[in-house]
PDB file of N, CA and C in Angstrom:
ATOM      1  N   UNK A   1      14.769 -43.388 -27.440  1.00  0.00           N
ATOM      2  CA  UNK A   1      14.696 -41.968 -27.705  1.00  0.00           C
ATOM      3  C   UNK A   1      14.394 -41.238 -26.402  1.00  0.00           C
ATOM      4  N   UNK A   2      14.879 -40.155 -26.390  1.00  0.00           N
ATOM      5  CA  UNK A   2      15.333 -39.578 -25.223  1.00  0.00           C
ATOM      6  C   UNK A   2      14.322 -38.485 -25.132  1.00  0.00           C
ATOM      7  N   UNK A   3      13.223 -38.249 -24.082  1.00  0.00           N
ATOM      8  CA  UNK A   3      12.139 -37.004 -24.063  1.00  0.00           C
ATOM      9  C   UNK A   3      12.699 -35.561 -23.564  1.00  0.00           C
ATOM     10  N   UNK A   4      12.780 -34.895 -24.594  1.00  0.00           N
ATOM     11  CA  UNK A   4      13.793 -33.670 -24.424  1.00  0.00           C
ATOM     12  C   UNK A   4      12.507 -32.307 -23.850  1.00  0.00           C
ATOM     13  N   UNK A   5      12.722 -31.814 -22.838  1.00  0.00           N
ATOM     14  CA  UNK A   5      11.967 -30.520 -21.965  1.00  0.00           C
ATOM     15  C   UNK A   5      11.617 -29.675 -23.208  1.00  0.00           C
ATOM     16  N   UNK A   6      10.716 -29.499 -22.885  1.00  0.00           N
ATOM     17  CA  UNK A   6      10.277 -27.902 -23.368  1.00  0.00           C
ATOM     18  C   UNK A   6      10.796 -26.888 -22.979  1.00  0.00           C
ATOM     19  N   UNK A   7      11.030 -25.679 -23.806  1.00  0.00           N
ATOM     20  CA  UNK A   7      11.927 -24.912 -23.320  1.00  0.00           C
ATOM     21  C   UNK A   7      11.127 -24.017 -21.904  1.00  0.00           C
ATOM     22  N   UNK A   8       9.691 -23.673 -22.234  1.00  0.00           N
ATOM     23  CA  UNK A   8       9.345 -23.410 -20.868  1.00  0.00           C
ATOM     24  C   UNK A   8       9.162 -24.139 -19.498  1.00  0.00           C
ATOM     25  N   UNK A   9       9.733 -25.424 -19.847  1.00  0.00           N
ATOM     26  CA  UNK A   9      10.042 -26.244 -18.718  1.00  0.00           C
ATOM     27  C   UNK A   9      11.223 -26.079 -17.612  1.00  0.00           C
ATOM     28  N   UNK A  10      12.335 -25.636 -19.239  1.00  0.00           N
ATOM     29  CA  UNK A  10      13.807 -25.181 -18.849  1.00  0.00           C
ATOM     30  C   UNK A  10      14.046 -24.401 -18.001  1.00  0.00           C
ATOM     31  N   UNK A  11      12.941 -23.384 -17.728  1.00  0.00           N
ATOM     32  CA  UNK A  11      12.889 -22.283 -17.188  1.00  0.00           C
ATOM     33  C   UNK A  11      11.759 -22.167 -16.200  1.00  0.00           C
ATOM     34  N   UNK A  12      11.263 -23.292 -15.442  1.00  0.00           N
ATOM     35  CA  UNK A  12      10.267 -22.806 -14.521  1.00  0.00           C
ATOM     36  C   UNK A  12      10.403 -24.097 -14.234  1.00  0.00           C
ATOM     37  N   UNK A  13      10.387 -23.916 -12.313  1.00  0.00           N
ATOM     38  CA  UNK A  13      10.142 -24.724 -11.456  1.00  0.00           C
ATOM     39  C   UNK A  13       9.209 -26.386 -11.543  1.00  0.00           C
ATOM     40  N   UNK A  14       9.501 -27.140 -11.214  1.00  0.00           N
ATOM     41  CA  UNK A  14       8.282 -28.075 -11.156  1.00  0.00           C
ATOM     42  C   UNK A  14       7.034 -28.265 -10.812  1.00  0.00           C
ATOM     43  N   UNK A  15       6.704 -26.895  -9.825  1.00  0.00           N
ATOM     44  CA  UNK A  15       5.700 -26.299  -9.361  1.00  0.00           C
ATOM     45  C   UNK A  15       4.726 -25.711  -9.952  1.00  0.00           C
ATOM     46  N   UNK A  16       5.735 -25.176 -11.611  1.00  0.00           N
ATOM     47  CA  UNK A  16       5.310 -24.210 -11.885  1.00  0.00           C
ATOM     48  C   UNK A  16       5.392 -22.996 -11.832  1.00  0.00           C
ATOM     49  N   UNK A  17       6.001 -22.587 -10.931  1.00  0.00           N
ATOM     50  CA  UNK A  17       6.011 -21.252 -10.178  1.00  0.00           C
ATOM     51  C   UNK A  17       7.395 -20.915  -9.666  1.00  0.00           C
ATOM     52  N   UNK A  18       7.830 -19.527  -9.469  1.00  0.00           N
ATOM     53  CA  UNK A  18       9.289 -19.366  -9.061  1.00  0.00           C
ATOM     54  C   UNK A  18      10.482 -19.494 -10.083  1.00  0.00           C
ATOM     55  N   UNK A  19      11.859 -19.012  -9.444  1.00  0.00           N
ATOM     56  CA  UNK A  19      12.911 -19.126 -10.790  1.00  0.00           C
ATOM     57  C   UNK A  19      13.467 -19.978 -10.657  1.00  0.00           C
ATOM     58  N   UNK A  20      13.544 -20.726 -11.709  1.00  0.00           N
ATOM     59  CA  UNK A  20      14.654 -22.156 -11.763  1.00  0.00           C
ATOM     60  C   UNK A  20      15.937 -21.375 -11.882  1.00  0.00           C
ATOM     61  N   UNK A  21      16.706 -22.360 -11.666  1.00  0.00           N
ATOM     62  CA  UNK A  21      18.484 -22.058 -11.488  1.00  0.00           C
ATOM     63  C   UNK A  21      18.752 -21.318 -13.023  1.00  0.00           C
ATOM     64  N   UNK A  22      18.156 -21.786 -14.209  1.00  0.00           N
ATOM     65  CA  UNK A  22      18.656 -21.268 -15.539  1.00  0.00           C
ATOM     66  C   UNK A  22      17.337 -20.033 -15.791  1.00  0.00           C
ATOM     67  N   UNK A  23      16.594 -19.570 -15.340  1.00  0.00           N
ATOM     68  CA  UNK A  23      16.002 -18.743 -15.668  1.00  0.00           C
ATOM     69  C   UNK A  23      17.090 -17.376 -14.437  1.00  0.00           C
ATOM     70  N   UNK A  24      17.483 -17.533 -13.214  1.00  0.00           N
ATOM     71  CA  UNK A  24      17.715 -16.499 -12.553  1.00  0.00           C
ATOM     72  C   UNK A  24      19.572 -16.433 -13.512  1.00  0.00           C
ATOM     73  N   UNK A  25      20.030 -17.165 -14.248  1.00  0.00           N
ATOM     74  CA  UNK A  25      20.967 -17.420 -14.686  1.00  0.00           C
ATOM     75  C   UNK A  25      20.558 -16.125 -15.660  1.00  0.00           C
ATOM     76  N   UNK A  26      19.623 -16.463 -16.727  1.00  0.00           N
ATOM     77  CA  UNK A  26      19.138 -15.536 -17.651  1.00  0.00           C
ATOM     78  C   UNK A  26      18.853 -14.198 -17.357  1.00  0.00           C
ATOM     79  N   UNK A  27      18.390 -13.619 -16.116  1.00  0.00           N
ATOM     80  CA  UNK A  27      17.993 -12.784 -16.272  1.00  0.00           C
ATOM     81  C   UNK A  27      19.129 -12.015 -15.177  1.00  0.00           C
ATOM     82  N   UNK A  28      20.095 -12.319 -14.955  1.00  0.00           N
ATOM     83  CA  UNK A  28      21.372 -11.321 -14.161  1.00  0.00           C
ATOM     84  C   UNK A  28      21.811 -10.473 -15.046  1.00  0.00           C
ATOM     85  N   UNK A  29      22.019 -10.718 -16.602  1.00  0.00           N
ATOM     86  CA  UNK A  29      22.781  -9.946 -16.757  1.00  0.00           C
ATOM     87  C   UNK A  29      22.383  -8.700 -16.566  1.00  0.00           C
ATOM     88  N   UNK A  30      20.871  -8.632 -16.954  1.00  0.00           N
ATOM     89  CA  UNK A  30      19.934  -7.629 -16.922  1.00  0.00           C
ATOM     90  C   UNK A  30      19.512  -6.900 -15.238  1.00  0.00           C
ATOM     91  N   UNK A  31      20.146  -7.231 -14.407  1.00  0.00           N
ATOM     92  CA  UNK A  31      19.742  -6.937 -12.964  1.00  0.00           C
ATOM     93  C   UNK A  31      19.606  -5.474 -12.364  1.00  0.00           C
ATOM     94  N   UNK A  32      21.268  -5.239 -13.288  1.00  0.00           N
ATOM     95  CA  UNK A  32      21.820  -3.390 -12.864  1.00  0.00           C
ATOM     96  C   UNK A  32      21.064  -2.944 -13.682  1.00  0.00           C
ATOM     97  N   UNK A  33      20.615  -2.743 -15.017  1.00  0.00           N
ATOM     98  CA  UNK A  33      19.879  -2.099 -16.025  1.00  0.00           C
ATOM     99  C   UNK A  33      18.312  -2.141 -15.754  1.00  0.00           C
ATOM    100  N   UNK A  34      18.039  -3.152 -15.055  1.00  0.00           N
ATOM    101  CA  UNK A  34      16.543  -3.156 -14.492  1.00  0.00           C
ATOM    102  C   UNK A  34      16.625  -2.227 -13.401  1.00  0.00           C
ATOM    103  N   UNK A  35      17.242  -2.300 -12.675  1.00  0.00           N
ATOM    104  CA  UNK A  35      17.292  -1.088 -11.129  1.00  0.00           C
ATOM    105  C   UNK A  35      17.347  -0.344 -11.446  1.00  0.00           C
ATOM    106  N   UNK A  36      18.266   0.659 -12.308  1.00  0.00           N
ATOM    107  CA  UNK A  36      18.449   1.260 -13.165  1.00  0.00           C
ATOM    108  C   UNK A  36      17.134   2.625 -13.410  1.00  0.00           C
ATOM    109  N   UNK A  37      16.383   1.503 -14.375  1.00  0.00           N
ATOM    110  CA  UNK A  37      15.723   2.275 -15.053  1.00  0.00           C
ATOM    111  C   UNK A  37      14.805   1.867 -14.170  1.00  0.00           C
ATOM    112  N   UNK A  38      13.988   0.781 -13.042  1.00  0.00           N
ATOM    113  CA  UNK A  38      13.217   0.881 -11.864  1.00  0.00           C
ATOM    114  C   UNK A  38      13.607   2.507 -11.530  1.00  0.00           C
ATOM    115  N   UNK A  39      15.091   2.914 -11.340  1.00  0.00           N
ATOM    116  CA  UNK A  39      15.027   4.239 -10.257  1.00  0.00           C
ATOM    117  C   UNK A  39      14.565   5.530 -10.776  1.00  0.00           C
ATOM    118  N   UNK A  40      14.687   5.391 -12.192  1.00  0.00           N
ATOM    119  CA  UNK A  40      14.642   6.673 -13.223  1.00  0.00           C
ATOM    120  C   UNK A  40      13.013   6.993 -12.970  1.00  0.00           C
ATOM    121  N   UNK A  41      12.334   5.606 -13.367  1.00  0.00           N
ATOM    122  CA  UNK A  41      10.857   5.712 -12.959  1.00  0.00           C
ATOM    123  C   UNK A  41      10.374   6.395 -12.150  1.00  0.00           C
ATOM    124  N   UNK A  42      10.981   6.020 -11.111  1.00  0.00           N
ATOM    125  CA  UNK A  42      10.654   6.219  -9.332  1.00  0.00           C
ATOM    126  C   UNK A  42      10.764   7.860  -9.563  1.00  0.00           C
ATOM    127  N   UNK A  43      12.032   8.298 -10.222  1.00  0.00           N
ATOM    128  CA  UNK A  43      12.467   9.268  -9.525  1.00  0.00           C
ATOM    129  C   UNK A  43      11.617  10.280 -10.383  1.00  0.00           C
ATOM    130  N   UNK A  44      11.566  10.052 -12.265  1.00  0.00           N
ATOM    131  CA  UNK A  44      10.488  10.961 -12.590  1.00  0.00           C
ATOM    132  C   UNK A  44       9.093  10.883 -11.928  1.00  0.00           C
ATOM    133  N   UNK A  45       8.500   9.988 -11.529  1.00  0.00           N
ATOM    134  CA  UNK A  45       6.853   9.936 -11.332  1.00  0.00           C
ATOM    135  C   UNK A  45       6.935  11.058 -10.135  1.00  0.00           C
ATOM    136  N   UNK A  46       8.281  10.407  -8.676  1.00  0.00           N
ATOM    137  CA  UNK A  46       8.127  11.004  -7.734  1.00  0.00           C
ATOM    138  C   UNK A  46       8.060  12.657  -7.911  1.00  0.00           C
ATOM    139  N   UNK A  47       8.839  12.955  -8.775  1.00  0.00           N
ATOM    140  CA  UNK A  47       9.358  14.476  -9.103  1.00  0.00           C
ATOM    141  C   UNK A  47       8.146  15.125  -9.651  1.00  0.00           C
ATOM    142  N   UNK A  48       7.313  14.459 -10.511  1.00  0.00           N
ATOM    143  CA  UNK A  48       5.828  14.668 -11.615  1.00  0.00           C
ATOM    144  C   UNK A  48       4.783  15.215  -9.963  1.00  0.00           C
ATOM    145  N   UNK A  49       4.780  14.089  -9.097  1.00  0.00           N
ATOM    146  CA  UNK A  49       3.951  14.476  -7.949  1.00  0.00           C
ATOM    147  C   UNK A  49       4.353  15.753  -7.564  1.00  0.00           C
ATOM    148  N   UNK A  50       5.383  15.763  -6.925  1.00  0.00           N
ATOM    149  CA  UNK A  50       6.200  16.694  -6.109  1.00  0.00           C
ATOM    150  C   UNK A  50       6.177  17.904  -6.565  1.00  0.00           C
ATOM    151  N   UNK A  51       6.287  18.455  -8.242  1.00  0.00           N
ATOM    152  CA  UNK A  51       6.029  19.432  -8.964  1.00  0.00           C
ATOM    153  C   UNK A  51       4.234  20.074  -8.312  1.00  0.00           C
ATOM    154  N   UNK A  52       3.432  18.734  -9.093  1.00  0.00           N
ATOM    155  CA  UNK A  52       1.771  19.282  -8.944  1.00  0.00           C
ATOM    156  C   UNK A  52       1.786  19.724  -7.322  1.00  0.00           C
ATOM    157  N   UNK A  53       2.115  18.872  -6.267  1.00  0.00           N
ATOM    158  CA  UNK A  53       1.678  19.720  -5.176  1.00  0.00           C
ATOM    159  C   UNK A  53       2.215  20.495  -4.914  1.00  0.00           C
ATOM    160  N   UNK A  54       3.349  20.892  -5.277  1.00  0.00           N
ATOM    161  CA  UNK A  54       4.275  22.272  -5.397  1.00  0.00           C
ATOM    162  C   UNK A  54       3.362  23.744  -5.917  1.00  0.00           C
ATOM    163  N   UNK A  55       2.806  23.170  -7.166  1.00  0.00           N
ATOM    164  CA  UNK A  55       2.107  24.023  -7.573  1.00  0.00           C
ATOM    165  C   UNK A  55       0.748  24.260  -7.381  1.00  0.00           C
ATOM    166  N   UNK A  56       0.073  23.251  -6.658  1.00  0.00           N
ATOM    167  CA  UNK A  56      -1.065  23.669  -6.428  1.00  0.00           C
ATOM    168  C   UNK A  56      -1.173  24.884  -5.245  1.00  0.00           C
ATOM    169  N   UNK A  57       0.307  23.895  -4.303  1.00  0.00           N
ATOM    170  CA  UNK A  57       0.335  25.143  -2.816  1.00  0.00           C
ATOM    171  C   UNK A  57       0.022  26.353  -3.457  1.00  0.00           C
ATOM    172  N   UNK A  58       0.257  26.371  -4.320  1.00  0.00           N
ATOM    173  CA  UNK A  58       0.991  28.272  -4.052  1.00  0.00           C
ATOM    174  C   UNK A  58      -0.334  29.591  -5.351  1.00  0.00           C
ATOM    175  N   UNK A  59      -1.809  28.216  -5.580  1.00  0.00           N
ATOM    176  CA  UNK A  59      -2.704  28.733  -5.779  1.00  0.00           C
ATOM    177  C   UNK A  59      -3.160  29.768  -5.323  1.00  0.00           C
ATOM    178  N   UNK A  60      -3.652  31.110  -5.302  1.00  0.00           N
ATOM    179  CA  UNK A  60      -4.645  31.663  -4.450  1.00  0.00           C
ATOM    180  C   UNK A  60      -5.818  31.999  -5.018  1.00  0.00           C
ATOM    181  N   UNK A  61      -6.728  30.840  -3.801  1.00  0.00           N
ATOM    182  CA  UNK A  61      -8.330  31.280  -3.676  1.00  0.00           C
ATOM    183  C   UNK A  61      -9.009  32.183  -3.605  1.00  0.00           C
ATOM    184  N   UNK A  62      -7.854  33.250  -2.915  1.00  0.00           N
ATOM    185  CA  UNK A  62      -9.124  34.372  -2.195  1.00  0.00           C
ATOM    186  C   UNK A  62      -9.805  35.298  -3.566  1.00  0.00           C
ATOM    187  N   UNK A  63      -9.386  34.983  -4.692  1.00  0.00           N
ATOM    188  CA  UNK A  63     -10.175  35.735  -5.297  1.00  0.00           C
ATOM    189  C   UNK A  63     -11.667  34.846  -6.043  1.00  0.00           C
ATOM    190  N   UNK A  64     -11.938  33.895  -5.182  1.00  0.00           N
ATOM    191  CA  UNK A  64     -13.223  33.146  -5.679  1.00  0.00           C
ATOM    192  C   UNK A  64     -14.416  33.158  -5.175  1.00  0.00           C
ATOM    193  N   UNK A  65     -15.266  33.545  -5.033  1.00  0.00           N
ATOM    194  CA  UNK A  65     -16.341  33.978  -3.711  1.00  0.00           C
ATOM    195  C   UNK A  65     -16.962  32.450  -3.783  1.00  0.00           C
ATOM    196  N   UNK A  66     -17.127  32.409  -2.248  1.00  0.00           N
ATOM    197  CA  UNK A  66     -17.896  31.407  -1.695  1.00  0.00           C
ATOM    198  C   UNK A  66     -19.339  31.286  -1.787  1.00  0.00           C
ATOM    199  N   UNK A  67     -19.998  30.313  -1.825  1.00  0.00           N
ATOM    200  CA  UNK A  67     -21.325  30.291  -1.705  1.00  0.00           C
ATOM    201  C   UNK A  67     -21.678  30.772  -0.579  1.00  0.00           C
ATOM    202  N   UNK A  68     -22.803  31.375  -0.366  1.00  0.00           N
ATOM    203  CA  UNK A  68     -23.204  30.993   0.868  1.00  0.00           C
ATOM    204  C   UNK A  68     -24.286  30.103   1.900  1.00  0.00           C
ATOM    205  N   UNK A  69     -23.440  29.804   3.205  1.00  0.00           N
ATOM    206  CA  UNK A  69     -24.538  28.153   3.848  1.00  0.00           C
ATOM    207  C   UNK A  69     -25.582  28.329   3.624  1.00  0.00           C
ATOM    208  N   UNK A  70     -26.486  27.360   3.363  1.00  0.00           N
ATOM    209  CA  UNK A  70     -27.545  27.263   3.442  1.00  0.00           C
ATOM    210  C   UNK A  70     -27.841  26.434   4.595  1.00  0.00           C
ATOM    211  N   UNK A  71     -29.349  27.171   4.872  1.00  0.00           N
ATOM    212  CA  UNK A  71     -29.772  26.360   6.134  1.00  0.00           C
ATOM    213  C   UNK A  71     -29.818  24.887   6.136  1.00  0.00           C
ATOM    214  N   UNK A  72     -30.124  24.023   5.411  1.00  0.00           N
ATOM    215  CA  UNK A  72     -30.102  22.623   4.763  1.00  0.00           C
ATOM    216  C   UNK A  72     -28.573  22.117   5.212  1.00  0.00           C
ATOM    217  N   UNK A  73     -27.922  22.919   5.188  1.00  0.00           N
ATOM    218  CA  UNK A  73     -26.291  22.094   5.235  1.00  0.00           C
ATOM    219  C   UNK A  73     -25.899  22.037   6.644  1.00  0.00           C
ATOM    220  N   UNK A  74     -26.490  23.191   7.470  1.00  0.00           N
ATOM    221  CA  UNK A  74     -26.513  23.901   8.798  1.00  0.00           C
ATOM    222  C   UNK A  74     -27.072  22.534   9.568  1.00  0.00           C
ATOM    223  N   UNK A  75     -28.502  22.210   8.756  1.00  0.00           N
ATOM    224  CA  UNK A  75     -29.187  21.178   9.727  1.00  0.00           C
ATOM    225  C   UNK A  75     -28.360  19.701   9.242  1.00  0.00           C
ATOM    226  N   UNK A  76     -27.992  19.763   8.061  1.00  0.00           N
ATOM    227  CA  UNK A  76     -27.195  18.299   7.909  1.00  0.00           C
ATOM    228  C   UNK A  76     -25.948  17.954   9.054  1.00  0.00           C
ATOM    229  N   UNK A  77     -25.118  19.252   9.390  1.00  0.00           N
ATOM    230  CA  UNK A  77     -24.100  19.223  10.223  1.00  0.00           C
ATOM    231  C   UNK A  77     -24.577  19.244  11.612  1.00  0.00           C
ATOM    232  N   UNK A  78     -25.601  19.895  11.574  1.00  0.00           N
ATOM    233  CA  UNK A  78     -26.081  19.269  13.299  1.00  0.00           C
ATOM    234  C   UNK A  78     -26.456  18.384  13.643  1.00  0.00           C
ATOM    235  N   UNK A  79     -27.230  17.233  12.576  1.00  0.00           N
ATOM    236  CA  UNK A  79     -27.165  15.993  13.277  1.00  0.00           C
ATOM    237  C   UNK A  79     -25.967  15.320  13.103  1.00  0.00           C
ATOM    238  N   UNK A  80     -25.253  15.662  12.424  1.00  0.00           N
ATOM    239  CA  UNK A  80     -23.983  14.515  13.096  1.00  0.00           C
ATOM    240  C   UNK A  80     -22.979  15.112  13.922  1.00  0.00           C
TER     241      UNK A  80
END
């Protein structure tokens, strides 16, 4: 009787680790559709950033009054 692999054997190195010949077999067809939607990702998150600092630029402060220094902060900045 013949000791037949496990199927996660089928598919991973002897190492353990890395793609065996039938796992990179398996997962081509899927290669363009993974990049794909990798770029869609990329491109909403990048765009999600790009929006917020877009919009934060164009905040204006000047209508928020500042504290004013205190001597305590005066002497913190002079020693360093």
């Amino acid at each position: 009787m013949e000791h037949q692999p496990t199927r996660e054997k089928l598919y991973s190195t002897s190492k353990g680790y890395g793609f065996s010949p039938a796992l990179q077999r398996t997962r081509k067809p899927f290669a363009v559709r993974n990049m794909l939607t990798l770029a869609g990702l990329l491109t909403f998150t990048g765009s999600v950033y790009a929006y917020s600092l877009l919009a934060v630029k164009q905040d204006d402060f000047s209508d928020v009054p500042m504290p004013p220094e205190t001597s305590a902060n005066n002497e913190v900045a002079n020693k360093q």
